[in-house]
PDB file of N, CA and C in Angstrom:
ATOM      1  N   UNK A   1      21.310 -21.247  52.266  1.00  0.00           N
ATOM      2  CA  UNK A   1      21.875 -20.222  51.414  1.00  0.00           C
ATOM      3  C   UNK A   1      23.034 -20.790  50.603  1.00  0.00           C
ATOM      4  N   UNK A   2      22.966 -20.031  49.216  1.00  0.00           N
ATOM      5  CA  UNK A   2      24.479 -20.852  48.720  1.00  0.00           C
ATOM      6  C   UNK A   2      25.337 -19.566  48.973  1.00  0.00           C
ATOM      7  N   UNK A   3      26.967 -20.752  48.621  1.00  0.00           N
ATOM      8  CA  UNK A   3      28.125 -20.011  48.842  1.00  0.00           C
ATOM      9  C   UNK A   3      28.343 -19.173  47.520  1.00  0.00           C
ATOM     10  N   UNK A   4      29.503 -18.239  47.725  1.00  0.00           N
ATOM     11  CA  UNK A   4      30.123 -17.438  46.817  1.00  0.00           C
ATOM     12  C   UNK A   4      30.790 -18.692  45.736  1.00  0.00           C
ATOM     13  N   UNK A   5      30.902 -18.491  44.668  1.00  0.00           N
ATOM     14  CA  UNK A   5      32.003 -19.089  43.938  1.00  0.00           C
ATOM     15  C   UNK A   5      32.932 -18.787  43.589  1.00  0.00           C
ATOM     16  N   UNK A   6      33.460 -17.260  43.495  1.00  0.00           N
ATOM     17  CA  UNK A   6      34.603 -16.556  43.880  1.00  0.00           C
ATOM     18  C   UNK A   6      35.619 -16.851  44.808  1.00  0.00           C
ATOM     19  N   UNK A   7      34.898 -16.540  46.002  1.00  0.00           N
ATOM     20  CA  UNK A   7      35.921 -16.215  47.225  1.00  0.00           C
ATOM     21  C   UNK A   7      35.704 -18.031  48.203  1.00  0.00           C
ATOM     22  N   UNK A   8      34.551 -18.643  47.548  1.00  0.00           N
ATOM     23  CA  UNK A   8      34.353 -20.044  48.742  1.00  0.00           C
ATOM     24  C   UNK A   8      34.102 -20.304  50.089  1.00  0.00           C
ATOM     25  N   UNK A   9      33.958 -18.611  50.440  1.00  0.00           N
ATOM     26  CA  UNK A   9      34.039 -18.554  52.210  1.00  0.00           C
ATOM     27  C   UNK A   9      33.010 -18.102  52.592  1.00  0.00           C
ATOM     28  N   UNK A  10      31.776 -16.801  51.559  1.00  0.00           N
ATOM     29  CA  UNK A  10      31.094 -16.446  52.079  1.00  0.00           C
ATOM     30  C   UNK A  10      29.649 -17.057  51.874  1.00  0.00           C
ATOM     31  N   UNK A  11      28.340 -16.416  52.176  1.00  0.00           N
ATOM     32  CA  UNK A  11      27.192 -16.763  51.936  1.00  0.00           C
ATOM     33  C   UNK A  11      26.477 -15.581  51.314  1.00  0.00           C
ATOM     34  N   UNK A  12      25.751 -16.027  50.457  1.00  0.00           N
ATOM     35  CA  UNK A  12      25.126 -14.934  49.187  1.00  0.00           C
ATOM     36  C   UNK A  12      23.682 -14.582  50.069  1.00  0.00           C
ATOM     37  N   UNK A  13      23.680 -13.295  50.198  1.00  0.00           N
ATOM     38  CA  UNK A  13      22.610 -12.656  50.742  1.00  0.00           C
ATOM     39  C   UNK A  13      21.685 -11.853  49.694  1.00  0.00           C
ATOM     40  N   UNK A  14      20.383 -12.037  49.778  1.00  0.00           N
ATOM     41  CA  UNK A  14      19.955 -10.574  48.757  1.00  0.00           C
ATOM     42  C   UNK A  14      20.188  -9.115  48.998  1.00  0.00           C
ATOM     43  N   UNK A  15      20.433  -8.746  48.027  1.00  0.00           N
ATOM     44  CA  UNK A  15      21.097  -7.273  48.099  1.00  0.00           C
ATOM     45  C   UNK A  15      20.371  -6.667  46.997  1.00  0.00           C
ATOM     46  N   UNK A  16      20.694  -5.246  47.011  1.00  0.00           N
ATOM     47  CA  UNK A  16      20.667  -4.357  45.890  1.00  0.00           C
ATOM     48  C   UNK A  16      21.860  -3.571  45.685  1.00  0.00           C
ATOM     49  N   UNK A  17      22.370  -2.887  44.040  1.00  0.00           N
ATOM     50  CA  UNK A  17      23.295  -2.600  43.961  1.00  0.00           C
ATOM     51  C   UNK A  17      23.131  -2.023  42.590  1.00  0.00           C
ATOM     52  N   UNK A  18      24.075  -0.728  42.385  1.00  0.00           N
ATOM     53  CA  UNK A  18      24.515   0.125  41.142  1.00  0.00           C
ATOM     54  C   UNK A  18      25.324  -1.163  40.055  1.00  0.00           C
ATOM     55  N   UNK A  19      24.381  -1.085  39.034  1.00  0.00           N
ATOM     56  CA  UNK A  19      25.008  -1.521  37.952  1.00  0.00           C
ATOM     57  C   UNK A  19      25.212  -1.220  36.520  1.00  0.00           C
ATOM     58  N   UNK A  20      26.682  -0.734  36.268  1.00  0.00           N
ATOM     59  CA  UNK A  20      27.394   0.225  35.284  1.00  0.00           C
ATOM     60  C   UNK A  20      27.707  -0.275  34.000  1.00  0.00           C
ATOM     61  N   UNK A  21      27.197   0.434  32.657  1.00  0.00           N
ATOM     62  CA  UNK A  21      27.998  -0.268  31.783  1.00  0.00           C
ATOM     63  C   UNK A  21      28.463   1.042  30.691  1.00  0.00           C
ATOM     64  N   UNK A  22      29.854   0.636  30.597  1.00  0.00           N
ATOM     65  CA  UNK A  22      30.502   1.399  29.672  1.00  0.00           C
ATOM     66  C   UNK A  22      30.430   1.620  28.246  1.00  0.00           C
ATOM     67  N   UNK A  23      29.686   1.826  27.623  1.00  0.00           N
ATOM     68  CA  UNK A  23      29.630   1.591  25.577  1.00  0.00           C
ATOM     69  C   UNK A  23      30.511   2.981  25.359  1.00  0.00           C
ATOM     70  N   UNK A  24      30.748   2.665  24.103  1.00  0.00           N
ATOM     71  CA  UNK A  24      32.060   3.065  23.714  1.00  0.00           C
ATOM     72  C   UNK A  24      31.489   5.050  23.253  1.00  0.00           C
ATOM     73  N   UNK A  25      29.875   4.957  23.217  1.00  0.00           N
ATOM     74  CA  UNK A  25      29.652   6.593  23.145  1.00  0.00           C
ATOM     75  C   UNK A  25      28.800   6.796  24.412  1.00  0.00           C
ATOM     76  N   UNK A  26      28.701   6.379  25.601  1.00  0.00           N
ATOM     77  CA  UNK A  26      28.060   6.807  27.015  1.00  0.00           C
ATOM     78  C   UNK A  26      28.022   6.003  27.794  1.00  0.00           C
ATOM     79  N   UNK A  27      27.794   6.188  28.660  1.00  0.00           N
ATOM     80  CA  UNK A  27      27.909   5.431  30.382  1.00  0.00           C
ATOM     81  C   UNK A  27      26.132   5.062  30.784  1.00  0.00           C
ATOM     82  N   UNK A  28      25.759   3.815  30.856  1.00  0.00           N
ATOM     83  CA  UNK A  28      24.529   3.454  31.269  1.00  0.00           C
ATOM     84  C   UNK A  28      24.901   3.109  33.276  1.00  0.00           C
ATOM     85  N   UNK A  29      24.199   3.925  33.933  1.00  0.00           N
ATOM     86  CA  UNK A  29      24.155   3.774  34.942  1.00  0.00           C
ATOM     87  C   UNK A  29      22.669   3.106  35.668  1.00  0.00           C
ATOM     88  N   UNK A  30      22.515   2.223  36.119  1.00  0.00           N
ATOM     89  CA  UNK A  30      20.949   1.330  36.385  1.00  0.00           C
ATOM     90  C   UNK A  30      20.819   1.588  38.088  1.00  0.00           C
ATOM     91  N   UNK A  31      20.562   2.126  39.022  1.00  0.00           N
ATOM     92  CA  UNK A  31      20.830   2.111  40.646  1.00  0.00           C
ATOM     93  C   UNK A  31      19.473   0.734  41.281  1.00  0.00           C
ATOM     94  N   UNK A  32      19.631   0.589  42.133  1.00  0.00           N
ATOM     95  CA  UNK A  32      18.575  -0.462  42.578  1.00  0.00           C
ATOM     96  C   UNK A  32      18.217  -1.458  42.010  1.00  0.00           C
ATOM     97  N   UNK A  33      19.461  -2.094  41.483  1.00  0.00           N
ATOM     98  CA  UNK A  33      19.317  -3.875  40.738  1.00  0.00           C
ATOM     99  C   UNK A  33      19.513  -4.587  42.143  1.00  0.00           C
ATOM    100  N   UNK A  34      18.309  -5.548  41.943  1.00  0.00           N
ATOM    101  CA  UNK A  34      18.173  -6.808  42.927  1.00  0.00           C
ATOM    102  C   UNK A  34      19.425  -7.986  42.320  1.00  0.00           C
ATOM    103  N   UNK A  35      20.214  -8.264  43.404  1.00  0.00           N
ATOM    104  CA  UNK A  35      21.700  -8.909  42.928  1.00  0.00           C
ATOM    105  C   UNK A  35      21.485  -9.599  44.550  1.00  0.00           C
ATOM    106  N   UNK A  36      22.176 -10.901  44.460  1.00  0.00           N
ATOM    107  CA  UNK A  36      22.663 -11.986  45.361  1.00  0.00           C
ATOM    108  C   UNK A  36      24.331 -11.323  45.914  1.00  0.00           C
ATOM    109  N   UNK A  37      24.713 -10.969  47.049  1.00  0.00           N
ATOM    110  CA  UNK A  37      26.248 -10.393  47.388  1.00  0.00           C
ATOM    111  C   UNK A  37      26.527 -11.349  48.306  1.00  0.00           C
ATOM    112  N   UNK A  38      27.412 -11.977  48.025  1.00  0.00           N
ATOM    113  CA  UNK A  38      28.315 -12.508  49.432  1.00  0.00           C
ATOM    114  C   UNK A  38      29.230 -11.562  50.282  1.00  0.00           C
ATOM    115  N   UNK A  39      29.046 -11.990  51.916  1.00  0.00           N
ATOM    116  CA  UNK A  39      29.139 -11.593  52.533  1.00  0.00           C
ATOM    117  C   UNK A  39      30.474 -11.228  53.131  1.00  0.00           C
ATOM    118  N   UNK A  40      31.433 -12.614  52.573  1.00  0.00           N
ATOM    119  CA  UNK A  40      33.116 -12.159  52.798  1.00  0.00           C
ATOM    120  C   UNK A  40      33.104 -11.545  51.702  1.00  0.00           C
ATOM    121  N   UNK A  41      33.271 -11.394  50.383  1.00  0.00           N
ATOM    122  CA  UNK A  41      34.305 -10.438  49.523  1.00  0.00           C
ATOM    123  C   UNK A  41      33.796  -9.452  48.407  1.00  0.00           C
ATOM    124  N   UNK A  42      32.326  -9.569  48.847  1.00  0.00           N
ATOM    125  CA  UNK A  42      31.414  -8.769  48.605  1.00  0.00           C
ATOM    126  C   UNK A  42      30.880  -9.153  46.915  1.00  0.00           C
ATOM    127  N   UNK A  43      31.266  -9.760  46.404  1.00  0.00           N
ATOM    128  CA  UNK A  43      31.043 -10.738  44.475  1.00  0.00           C
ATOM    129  C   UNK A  43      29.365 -10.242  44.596  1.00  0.00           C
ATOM    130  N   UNK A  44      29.389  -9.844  43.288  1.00  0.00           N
ATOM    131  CA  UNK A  44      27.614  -9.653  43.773  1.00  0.00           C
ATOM    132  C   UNK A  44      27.102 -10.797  42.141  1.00  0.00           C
ATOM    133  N   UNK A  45      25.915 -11.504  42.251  1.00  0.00           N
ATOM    134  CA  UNK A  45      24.938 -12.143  41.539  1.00  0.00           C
ATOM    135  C   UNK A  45      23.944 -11.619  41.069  1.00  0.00           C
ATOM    136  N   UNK A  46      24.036 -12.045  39.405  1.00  0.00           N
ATOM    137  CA  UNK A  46      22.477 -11.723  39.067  1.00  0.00           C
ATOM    138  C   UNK A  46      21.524 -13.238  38.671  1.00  0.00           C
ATOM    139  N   UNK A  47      20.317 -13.165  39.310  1.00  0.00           N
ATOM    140  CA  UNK A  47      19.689 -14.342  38.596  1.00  0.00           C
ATOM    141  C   UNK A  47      19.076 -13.988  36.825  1.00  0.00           C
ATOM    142  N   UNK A  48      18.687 -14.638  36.040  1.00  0.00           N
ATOM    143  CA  UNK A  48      18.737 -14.667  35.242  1.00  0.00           C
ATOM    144  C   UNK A  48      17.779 -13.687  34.283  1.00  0.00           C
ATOM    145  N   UNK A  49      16.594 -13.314  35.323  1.00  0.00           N
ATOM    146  CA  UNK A  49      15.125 -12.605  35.082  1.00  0.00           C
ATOM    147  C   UNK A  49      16.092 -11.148  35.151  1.00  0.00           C
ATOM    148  N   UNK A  50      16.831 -10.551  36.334  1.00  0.00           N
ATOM    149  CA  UNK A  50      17.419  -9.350  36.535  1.00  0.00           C
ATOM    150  C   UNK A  50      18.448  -9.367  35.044  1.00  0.00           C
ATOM    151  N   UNK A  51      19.356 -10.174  34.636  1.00  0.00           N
ATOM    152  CA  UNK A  51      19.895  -9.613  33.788  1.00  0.00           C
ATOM    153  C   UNK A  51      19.346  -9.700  32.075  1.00  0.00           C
ATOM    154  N   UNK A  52      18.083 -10.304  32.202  1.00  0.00           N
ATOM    155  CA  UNK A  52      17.484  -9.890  30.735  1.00  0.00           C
ATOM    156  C   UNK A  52      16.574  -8.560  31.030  1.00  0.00           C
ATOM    157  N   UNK A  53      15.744  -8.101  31.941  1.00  0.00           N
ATOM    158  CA  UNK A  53      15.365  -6.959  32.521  1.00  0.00           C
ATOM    159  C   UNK A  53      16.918  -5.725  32.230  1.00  0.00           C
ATOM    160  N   UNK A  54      17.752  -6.197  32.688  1.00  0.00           N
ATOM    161  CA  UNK A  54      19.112  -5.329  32.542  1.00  0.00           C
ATOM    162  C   UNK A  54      19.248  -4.993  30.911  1.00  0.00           C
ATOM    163  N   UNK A  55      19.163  -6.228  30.308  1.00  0.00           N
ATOM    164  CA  UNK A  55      20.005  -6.208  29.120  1.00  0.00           C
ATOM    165  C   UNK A  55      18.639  -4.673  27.970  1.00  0.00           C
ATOM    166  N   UNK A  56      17.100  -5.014  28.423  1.00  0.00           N
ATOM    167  CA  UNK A  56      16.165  -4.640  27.681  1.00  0.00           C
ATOM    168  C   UNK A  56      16.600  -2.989  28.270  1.00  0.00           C
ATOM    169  N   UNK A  57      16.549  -2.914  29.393  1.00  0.00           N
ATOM    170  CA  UNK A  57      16.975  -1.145  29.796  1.00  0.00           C
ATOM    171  C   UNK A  57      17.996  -0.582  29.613  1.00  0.00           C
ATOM    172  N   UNK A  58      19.214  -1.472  29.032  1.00  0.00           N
ATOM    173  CA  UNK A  58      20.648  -1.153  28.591  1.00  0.00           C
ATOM    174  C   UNK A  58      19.801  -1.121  26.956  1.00  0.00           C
ATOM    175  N   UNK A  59      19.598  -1.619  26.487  1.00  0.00           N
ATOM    176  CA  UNK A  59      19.066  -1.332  24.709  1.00  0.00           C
ATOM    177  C   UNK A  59      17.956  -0.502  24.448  1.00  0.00           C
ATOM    178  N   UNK A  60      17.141  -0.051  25.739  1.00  0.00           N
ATOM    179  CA  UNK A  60      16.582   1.067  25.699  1.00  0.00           C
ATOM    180  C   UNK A  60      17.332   2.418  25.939  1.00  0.00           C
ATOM    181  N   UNK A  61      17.954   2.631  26.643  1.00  0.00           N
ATOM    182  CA  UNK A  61      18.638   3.760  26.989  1.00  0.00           C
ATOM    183  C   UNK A  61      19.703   3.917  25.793  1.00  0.00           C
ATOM    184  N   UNK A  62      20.587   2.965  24.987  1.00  0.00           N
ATOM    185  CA  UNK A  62      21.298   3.344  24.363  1.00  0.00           C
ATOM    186  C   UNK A  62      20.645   4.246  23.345  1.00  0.00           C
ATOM    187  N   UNK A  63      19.631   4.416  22.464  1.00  0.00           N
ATOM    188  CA  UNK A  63      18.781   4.858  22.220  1.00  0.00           C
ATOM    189  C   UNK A  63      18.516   6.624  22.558  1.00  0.00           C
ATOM    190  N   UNK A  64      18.457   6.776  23.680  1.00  0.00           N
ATOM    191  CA  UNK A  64      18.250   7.822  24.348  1.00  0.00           C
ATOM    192  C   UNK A  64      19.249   8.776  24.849  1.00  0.00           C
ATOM    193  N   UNK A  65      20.661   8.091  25.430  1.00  0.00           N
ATOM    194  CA  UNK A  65      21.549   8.357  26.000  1.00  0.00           C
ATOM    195  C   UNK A  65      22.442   9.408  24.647  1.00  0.00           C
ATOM    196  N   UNK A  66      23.298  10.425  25.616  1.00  0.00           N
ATOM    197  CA  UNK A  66      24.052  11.096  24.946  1.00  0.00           C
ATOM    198  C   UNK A  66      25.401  10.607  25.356  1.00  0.00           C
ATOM    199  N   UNK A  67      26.021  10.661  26.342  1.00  0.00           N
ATOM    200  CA  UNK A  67      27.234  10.687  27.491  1.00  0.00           C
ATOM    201  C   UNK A  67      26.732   9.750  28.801  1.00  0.00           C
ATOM    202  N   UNK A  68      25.499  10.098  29.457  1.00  0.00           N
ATOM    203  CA  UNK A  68      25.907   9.553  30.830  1.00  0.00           C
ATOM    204  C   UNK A  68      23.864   9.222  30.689  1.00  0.00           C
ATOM    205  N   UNK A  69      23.372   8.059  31.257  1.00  0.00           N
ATOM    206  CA  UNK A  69      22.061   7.762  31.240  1.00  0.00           C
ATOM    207  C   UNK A  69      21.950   7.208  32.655  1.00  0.00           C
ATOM    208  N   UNK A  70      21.163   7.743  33.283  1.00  0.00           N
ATOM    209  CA  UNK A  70      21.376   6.951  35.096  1.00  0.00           C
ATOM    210  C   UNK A  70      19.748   6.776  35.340  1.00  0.00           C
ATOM    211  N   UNK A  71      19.234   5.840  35.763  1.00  0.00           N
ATOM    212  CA  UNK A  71      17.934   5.459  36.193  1.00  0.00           C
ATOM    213  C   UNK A  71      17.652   3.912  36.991  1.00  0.00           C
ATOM    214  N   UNK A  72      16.658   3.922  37.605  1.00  0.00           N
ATOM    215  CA  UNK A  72      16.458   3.256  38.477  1.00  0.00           C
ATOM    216  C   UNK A  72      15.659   1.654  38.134  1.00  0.00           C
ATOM    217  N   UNK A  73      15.847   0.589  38.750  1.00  0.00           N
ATOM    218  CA  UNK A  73      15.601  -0.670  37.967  1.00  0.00           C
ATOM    219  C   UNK A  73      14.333  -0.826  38.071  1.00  0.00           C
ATOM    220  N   UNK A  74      13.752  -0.429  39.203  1.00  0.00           N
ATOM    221  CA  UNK A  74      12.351  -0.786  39.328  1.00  0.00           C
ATOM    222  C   UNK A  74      11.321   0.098  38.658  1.00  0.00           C
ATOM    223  N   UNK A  75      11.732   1.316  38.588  1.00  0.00           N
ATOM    224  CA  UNK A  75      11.215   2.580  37.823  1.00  0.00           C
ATOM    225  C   UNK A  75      10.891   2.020  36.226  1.00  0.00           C
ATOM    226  N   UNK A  76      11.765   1.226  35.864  1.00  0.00           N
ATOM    227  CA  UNK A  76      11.753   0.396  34.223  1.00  0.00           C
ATOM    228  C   UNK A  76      10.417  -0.346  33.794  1.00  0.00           C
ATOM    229  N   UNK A  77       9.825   0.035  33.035  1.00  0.00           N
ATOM    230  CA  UNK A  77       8.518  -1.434  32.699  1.00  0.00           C
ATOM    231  C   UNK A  77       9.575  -2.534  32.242  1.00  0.00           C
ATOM    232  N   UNK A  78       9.022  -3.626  32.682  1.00  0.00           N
ATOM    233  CA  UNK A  78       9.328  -5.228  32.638  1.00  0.00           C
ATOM    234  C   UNK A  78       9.284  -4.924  30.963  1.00  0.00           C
TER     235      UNK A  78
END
């Protein structure tokens, strides 16, 4: 397993986790992103496939969104 590069102490486990982004007219909320977390200080990772998947459902939703857009990662077509 690799270490954190943050904190240097822990070991990056697979996880899932809420991931938020603020634009300046609504709140994109994504729940159930597959992310790498270490285990001391909790830093969470994305590999590279999760955050272009992220980036395509953040530029879809802006689109759609009024104020607040919340949906699920796996629920998303690739």
């Amino acid at each position: 397993m690799k270490g954190c590069f943050f904190c240097k102490n822990g070991t990056l486990v697979e996880s899932v986790t809420t991931y938020m982004v603020d634009l300046s007219n609504c709140i994109i909320i994504v729940k159930n992103v597959p992310c790498e977390e270490c285990t001391e200080c909790g830093e969470r990772y994305f590999d590279d496939s999760v955050m272009e998947r992220l980036k395509k459902i953040i530029e879809k939703a802006r689109g759609l969104a009024s104020e607040v857009f919340v949906t699920d990662f796996a629920k998303q077509a690739a």
